[in-house]
Protein backbone atom coordinates (compact mmCIF):
# COMPACT_ATOMS: atom_id res chain seq x y z
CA UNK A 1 0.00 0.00 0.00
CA UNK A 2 3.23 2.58 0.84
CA UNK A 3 4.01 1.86 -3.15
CA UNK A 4 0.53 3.02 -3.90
CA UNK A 5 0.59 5.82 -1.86
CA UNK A 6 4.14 6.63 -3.29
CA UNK A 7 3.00 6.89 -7.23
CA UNK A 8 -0.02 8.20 -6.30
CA UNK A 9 2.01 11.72 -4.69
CA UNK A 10 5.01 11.06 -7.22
CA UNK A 11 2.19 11.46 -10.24
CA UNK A 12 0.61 14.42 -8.72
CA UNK A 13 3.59 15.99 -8.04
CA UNK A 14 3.96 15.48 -12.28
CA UNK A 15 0.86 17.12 -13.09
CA UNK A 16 1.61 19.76 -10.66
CA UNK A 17 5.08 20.75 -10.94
CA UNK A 18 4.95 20.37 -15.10
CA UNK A 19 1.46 20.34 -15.89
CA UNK A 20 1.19 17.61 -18.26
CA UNK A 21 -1.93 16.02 -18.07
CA UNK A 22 -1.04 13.19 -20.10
CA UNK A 23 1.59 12.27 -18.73
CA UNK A 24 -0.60 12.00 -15.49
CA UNK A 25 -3.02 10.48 -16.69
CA UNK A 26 -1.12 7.43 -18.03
CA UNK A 27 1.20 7.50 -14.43
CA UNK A 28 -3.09 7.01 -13.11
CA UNK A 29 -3.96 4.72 -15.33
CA UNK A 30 -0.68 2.59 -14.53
CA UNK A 31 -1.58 2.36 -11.11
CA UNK A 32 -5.13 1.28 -11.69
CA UNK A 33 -3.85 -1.77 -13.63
CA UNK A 34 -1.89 -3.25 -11.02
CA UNK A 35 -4.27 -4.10 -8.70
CA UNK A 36 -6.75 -5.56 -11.66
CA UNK A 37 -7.42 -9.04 -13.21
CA UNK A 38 -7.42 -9.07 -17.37
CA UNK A 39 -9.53 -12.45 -18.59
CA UNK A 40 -9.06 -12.58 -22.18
CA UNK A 41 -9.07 -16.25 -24.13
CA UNK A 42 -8.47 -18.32 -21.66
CA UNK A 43 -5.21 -16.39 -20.06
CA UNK A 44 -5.34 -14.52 -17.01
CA UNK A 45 -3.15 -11.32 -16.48
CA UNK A 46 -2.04 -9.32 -14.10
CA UNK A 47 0.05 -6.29 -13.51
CA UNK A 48 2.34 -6.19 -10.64
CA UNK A 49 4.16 -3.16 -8.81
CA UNK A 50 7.03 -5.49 -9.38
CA UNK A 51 10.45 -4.77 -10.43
CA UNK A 52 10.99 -8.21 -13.44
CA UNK A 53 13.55 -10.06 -11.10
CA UNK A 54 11.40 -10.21 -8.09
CA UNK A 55 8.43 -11.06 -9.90
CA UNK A 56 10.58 -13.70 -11.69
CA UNK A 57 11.70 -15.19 -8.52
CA UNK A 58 8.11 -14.85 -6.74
CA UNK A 59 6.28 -16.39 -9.72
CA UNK A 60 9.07 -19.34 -9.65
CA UNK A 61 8.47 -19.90 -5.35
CA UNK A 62 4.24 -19.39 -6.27
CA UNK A 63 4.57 -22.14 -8.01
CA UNK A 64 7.13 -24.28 -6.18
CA UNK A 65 4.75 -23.40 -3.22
CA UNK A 66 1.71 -24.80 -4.91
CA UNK A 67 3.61 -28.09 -6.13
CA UNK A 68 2.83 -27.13 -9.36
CA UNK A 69 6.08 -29.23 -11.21
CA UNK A 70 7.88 -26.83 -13.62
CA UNK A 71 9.06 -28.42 -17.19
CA UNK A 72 10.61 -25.83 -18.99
CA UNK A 73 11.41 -22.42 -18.48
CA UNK A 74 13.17 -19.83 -20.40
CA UNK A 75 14.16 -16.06 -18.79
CA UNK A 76 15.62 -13.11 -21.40
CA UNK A 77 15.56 -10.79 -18.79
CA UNK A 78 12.94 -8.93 -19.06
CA UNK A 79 10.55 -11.64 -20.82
CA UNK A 80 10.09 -14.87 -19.81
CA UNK A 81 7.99 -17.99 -19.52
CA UNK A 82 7.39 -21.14 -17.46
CA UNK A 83 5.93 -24.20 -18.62
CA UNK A 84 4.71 -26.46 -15.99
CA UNK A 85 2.18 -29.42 -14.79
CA UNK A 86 -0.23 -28.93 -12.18
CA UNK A 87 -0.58 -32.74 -9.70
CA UNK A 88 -3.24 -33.69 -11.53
CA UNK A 89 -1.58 -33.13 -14.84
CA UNK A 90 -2.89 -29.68 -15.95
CA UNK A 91 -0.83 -27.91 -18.37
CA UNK A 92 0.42 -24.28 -16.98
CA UNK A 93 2.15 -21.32 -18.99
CA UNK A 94 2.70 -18.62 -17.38
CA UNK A 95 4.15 -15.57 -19.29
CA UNK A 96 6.36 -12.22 -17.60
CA UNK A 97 6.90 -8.91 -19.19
CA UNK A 98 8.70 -5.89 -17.91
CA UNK A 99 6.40 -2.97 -18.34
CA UNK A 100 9.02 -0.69 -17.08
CA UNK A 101 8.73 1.45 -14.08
CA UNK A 102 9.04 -1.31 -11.62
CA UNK A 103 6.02 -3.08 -13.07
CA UNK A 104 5.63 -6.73 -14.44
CA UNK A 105 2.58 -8.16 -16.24
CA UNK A 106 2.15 -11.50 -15.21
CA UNK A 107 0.20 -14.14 -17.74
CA UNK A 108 -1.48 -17.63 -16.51
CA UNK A 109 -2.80 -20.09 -18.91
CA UNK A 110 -4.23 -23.36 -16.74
CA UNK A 111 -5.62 -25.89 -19.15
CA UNK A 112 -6.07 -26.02 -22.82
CA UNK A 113 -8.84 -23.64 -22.94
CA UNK A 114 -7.76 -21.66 -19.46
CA UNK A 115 -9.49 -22.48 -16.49
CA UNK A 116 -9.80 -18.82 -14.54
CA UNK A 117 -10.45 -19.89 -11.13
CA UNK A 118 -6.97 -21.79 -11.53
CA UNK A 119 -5.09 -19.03 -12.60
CA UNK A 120 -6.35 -16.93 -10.34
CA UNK A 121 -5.22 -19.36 -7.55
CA UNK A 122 -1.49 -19.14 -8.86
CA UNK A 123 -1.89 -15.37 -9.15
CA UNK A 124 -2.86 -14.99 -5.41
CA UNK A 125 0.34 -17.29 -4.61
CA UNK A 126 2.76 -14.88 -6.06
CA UNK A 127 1.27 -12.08 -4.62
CA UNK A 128 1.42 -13.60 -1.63
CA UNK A 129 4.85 -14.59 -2.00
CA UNK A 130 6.32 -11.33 -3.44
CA UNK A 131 4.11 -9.62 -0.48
CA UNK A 132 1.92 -7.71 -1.59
């Protein structure tokens, strides 16, 4: 919540001290992501106040945590994915990208045709893990 708090001043400060109001209202619209869900075709996404790294490691732990079995995985620093099995032999693929500014969007695909509640369940793990 201190992040939040801590954009929310930095982008008024913005507006204030240059008055741009575009540039402020992108810096609002940023935050307002991050604490929303995306459902689109099956893949659920999410935007965390996450430098790439630490979402990288907490998305790695989330799933460690859930004993969800990881088969491949593939980081370019700034873009990555995981390809893993749920227990009951789900197929997961979860997709990073650095957004810049500290934030990562996070992607989960459970299933062939995405299976929300699922995803949702690994999202709440890394938030939990990255502490947020």
């Amino acid at each position: 919540m201190k992040r939040l708090k801590k954009l929310t001043i930095l982008i008024s400060a913005i507006f204030f001290l240059y008055g741009c109001g575009a540039v402020a209202l992108v810096g609002v619209g940023a935050g307002v992501g991050i604490a929303s869900y995306k459902y689109i075709d099956g893949r659920l996404t999410r935007e965390y106040p996450l430098a790439y790294d630490r979402a990288w490691d907490a998305t790695n732990k989330a799933l460690e945590n859930l004993e969800i079995s990881t088969s491949s995985s593939m980081n370019e620093g700034g873009k990555g994915t995981i390809e893993a099995v749920t227990k009951d032999g789900k197929k997961v693929q979860v997709s990073l990208k650095d957004k810049g500014l500290g934030v990562t969007s996070i992607t989960i695909t459970v299933g062939v045709f995405g299976n929300r509640l699922e995803a949702q369940k690994i999202h709440e793990e890394i938030a939990s893990v990255s502490g947020l």
